[in-house]
PDB file of N, CA and C in Angstrom:
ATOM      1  N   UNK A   1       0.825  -1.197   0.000  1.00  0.00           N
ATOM      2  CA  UNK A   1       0.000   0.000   0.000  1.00  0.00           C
ATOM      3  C   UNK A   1       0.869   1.260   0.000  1.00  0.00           C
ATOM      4  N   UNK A   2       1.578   1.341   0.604  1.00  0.00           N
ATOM      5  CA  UNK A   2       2.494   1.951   0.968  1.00  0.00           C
ATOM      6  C   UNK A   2       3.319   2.625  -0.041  1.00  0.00           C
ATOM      7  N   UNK A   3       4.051   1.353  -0.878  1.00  0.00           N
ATOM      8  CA  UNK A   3       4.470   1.688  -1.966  1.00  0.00           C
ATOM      9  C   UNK A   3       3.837   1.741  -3.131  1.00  0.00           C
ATOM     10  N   UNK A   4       2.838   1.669  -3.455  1.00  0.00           N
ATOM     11  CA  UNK A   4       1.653   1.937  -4.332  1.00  0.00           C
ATOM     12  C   UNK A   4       1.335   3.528  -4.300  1.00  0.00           C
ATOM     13  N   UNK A   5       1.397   3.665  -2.673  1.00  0.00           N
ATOM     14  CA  UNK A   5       1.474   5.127  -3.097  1.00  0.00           C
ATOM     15  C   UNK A   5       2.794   6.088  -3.649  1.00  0.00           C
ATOM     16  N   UNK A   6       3.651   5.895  -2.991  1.00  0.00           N
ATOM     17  CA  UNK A   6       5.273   6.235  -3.320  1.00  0.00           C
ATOM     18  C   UNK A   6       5.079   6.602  -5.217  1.00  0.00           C
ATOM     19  N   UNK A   7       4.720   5.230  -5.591  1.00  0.00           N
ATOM     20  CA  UNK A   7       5.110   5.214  -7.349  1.00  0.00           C
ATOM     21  C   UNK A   7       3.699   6.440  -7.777  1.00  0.00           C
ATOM     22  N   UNK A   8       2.749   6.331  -7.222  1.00  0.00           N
ATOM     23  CA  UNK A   8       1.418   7.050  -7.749  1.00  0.00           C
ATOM     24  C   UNK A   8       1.975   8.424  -7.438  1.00  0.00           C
ATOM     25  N   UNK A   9       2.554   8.709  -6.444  1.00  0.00           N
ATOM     26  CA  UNK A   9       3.110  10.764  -6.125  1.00  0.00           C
ATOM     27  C   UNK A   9       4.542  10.529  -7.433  1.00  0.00           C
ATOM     28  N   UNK A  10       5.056   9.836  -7.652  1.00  0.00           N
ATOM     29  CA  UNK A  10       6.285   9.834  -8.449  1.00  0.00           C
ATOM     30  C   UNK A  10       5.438   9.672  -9.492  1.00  0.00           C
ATOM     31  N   UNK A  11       4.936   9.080  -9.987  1.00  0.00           N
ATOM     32  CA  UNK A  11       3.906   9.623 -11.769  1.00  0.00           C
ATOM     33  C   UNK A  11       3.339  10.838 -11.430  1.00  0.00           C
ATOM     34  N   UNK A  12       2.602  11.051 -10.077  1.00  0.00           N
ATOM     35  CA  UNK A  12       2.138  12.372 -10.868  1.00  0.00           C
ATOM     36  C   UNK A  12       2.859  13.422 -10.874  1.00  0.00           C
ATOM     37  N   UNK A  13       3.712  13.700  -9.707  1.00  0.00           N
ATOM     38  CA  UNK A  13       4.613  14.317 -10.088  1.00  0.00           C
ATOM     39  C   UNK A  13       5.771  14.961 -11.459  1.00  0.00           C
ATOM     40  N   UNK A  14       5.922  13.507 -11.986  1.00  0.00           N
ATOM     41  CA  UNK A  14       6.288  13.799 -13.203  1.00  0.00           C
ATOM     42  C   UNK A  14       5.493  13.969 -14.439  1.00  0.00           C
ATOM     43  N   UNK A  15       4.303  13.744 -14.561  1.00  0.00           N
ATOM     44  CA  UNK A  15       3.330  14.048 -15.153  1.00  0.00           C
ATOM     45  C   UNK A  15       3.077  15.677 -14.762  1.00  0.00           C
ATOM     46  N   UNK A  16       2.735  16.363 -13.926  1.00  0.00           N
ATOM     47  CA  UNK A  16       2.855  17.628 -13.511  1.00  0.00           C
ATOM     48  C   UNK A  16       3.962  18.215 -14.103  1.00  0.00           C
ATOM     49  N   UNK A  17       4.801  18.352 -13.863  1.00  0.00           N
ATOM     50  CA  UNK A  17       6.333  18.338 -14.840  1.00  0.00           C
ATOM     51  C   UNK A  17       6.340  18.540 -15.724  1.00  0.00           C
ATOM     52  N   UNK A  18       5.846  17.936 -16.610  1.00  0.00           N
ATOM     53  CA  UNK A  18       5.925  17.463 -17.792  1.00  0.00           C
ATOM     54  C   UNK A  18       5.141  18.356 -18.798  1.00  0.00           C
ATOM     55  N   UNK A  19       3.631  18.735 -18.170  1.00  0.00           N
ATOM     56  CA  UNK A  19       2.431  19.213 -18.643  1.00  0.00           C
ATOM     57  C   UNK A  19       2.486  20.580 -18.255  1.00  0.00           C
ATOM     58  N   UNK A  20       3.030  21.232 -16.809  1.00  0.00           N
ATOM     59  CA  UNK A  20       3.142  22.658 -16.159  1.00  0.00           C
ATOM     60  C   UNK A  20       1.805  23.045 -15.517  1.00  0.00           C
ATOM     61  N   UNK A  21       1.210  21.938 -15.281  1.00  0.00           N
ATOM     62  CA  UNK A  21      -0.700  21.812 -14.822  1.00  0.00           C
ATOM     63  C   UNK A  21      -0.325  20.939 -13.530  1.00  0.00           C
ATOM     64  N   UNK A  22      -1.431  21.303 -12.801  1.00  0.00           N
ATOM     65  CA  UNK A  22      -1.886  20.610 -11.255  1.00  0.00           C
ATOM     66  C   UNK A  22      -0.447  20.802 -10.504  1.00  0.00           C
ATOM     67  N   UNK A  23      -0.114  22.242 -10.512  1.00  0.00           N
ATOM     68  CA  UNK A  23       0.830  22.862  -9.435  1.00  0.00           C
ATOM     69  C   UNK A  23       0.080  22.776  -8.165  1.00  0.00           C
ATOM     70  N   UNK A  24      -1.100  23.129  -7.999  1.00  0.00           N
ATOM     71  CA  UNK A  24      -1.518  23.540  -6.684  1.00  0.00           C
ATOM     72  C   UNK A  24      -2.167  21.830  -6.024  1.00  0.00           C
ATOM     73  N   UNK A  25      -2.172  21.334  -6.614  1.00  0.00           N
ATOM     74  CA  UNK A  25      -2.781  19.814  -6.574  1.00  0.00           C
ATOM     75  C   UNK A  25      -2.919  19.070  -5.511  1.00  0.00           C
ATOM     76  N   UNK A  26      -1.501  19.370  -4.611  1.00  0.00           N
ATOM     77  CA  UNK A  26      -1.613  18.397  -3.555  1.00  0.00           C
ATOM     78  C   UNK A  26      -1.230  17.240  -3.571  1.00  0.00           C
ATOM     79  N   UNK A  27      -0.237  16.768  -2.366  1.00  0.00           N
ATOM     80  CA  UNK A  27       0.253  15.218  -2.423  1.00  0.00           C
ATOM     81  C   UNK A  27      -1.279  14.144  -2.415  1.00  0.00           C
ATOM     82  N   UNK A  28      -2.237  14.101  -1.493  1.00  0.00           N
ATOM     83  CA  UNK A  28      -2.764  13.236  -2.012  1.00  0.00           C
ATOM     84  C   UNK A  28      -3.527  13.502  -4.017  1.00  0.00           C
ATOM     85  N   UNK A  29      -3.832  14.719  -4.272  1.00  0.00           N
ATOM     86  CA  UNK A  29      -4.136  14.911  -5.654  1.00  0.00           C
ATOM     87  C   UNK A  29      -3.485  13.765  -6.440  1.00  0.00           C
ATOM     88  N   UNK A  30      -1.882  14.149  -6.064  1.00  0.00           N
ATOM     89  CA  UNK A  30      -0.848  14.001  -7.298  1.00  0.00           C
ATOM     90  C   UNK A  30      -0.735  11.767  -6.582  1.00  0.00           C
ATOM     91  N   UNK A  31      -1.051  11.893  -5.467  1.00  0.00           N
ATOM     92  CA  UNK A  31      -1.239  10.394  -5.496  1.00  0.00           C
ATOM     93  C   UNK A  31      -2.206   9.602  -6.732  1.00  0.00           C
ATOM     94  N   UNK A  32      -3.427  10.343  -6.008  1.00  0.00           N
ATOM     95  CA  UNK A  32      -4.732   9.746  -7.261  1.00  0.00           C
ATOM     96  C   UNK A  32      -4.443  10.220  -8.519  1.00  0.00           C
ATOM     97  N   UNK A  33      -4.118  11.221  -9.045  1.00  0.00           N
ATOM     98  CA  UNK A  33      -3.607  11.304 -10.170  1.00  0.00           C
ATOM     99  C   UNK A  33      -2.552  10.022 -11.070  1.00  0.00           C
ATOM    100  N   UNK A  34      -1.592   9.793  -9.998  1.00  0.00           N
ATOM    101  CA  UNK A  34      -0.707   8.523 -10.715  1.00  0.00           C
ATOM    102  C   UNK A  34      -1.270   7.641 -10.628  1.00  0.00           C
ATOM    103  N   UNK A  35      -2.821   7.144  -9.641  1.00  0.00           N
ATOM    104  CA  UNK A  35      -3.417   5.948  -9.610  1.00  0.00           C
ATOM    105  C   UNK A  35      -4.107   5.695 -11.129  1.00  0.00           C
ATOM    106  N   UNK A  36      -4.506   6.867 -11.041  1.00  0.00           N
ATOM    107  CA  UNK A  36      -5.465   7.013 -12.275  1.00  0.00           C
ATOM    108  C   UNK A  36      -4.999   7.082 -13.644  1.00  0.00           C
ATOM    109  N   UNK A  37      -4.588   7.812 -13.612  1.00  0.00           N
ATOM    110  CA  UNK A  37      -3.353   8.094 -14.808  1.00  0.00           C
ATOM    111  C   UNK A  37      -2.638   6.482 -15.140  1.00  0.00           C
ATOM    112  N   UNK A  38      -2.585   5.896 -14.290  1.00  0.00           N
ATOM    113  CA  UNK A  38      -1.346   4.135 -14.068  1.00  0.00           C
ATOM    114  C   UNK A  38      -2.558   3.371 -14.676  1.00  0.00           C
ATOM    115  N   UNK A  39      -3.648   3.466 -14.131  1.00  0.00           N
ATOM    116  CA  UNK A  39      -4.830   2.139 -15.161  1.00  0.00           C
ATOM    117  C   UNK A  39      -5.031   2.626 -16.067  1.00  0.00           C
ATOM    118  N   UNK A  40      -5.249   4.000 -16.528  1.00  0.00           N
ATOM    119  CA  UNK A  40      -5.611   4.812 -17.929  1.00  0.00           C
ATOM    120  C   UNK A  40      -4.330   4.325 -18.896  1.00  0.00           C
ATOM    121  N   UNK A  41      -3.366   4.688 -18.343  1.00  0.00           N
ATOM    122  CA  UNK A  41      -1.983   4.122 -18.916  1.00  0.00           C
ATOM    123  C   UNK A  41      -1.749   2.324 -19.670  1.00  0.00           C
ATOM    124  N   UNK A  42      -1.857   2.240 -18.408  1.00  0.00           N
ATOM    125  CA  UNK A  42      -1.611   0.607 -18.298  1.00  0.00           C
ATOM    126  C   UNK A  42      -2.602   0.074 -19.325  1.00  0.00           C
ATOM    127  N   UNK A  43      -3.901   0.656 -19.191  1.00  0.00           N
ATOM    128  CA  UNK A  43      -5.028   0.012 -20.434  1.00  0.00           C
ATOM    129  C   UNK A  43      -5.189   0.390 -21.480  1.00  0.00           C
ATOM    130  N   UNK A  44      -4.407   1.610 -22.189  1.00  0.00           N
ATOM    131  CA  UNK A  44      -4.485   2.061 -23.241  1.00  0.00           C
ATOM    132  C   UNK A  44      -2.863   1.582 -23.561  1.00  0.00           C
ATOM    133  N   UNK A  45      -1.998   1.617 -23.240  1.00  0.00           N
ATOM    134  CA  UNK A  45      -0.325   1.182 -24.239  1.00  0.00           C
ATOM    135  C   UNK A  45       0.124  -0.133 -23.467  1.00  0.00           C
ATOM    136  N   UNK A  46      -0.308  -0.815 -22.454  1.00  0.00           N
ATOM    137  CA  UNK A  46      -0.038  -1.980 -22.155  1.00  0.00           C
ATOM    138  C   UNK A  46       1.170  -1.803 -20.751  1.00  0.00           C
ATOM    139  N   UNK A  47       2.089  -3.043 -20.391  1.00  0.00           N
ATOM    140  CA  UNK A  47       2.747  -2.894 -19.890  1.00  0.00           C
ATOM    141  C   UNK A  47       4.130  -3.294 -20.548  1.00  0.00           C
ATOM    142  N   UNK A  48       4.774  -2.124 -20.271  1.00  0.00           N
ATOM    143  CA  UNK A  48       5.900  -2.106 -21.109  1.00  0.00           C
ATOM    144  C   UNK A  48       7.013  -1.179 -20.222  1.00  0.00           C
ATOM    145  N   UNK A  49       7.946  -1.181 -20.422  1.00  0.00           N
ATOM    146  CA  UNK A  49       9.292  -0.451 -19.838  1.00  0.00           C
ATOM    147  C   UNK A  49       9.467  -0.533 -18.550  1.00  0.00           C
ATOM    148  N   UNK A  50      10.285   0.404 -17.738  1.00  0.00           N
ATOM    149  CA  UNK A  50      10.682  -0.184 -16.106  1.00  0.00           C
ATOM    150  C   UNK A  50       9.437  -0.463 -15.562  1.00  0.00           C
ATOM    151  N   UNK A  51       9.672  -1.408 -14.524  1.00  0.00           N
ATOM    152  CA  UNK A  51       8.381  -1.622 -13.705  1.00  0.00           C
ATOM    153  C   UNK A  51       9.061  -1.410 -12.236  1.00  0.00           C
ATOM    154  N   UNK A  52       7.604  -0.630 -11.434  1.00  0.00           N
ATOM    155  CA  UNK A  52       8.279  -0.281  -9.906  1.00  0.00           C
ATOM    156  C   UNK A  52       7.186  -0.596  -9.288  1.00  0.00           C
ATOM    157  N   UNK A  53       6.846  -1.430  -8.165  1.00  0.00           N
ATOM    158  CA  UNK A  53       6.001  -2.168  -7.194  1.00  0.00           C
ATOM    159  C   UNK A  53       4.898  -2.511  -8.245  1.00  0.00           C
ATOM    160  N   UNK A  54       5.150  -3.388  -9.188  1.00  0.00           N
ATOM    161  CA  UNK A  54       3.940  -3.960 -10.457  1.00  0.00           C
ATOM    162  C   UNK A  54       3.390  -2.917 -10.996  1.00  0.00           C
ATOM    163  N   UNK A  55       4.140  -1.577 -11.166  1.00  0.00           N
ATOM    164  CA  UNK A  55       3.273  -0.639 -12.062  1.00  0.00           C
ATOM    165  C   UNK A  55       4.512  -0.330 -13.178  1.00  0.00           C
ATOM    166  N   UNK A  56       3.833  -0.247 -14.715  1.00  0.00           N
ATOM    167  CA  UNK A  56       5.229   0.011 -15.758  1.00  0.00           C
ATOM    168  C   UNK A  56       4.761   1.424 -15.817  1.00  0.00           C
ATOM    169  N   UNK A  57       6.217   2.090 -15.713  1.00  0.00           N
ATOM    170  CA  UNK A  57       6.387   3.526 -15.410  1.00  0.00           C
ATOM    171  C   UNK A  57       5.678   4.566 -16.655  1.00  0.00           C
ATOM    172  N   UNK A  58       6.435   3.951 -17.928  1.00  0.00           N
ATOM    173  CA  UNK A  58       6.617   4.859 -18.801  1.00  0.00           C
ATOM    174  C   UNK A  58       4.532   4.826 -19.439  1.00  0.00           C
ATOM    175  N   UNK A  59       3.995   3.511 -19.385  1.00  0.00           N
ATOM    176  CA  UNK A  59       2.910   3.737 -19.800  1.00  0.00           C
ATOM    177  C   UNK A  59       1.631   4.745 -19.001  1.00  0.00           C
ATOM    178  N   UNK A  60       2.410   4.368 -17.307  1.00  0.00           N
ATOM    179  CA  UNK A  60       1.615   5.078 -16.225  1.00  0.00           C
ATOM    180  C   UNK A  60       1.753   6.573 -16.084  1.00  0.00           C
ATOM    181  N   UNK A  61       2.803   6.970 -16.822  1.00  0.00           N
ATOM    182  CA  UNK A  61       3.251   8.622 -16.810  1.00  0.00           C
ATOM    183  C   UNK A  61       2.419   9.183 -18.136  1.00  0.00           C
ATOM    184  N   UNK A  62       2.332   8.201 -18.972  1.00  0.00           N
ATOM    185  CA  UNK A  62       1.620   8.984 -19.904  1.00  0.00           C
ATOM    186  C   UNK A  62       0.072   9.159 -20.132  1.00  0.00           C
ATOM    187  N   UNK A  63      -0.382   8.069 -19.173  1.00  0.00           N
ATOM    188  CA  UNK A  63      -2.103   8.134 -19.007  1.00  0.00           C
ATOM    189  C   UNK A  63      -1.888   9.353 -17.925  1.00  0.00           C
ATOM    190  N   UNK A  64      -1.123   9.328 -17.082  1.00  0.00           N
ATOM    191  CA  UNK A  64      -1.424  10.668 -16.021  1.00  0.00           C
ATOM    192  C   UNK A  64      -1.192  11.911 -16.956  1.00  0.00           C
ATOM    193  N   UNK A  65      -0.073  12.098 -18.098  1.00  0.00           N
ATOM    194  CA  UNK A  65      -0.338  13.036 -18.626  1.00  0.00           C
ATOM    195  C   UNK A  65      -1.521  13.656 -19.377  1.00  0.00           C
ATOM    196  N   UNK A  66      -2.052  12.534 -19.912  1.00  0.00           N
ATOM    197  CA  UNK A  66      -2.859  12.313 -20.968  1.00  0.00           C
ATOM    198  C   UNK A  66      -4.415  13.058 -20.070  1.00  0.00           C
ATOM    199  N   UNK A  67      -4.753  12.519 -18.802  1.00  0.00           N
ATOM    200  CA  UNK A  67      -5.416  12.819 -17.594  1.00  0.00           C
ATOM    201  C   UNK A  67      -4.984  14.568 -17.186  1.00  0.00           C
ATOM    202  N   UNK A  68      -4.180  15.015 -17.071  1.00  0.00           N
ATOM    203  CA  UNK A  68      -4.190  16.390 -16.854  1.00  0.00           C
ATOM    204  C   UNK A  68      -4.024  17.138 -18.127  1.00  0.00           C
ATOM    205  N   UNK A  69      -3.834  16.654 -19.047  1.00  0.00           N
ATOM    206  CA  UNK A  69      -4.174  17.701 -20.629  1.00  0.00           C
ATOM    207  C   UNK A  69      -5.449  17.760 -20.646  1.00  0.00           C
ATOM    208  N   UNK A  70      -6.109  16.351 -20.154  1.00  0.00           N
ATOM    209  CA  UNK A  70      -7.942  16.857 -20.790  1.00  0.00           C
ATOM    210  C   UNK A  70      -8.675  17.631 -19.553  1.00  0.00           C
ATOM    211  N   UNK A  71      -8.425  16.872 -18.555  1.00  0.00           N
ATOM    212  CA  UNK A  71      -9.201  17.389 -17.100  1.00  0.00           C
ATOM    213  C   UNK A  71      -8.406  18.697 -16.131  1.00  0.00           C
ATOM    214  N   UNK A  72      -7.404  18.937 -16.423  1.00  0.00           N
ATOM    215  CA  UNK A  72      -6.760  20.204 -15.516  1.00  0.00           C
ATOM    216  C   UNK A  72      -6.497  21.292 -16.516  1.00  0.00           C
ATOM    217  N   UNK A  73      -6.897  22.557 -15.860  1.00  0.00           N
ATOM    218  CA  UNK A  73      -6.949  24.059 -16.608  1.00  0.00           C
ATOM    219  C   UNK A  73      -5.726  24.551 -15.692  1.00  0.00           C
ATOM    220  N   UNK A  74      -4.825  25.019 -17.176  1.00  0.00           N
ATOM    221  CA  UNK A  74      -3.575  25.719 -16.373  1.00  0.00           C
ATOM    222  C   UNK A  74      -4.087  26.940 -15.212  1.00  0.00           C
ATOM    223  N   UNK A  75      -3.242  26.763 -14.482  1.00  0.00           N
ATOM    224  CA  UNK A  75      -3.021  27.761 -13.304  1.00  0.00           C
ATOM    225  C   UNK A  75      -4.382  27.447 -12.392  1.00  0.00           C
ATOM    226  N   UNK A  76      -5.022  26.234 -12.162  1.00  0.00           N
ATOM    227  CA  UNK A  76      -5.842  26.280 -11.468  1.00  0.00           C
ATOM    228  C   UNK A  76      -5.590  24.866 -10.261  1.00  0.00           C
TER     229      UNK A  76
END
């Protein structure tokens, strides 16, 4: 659980990053964000590239991106 969360603040984090959206977000935000973003990911490009506590990184960073391009308005 624990580390489920760890990898979910480390996607969204870098998903945030990445996009310059969900600054104000919040550690738990940017948790559910990588949760969400990680099955959006995971079910749209599969599992593929590093994997960290059974989640593959590179597909889970890009459903979280993919998740704050449609649903987060810059600067809010």
């Amino acid at each position: 659980m624990i580390g489920s969360m760890f990898v979910g603040f480390i996607i969204g984090l870098i998903a945030g990053a990445i996009t310059s959206r969900g600054e104000r977000m919040g550690c738990i935000g940017k948790i559910l964000l990588g949760w969400v973003g990680s099955f959006v990911g995971q079910l749209l490009f599969g599992n593929w590239g590093p994997m960290l506590a059974d989640t593959a990184i590179v597909p889970s960073v890009l459903g979280a991106v993919i998740l704050l391009a449609i649903f987060w308005r810059r600067g809010s």
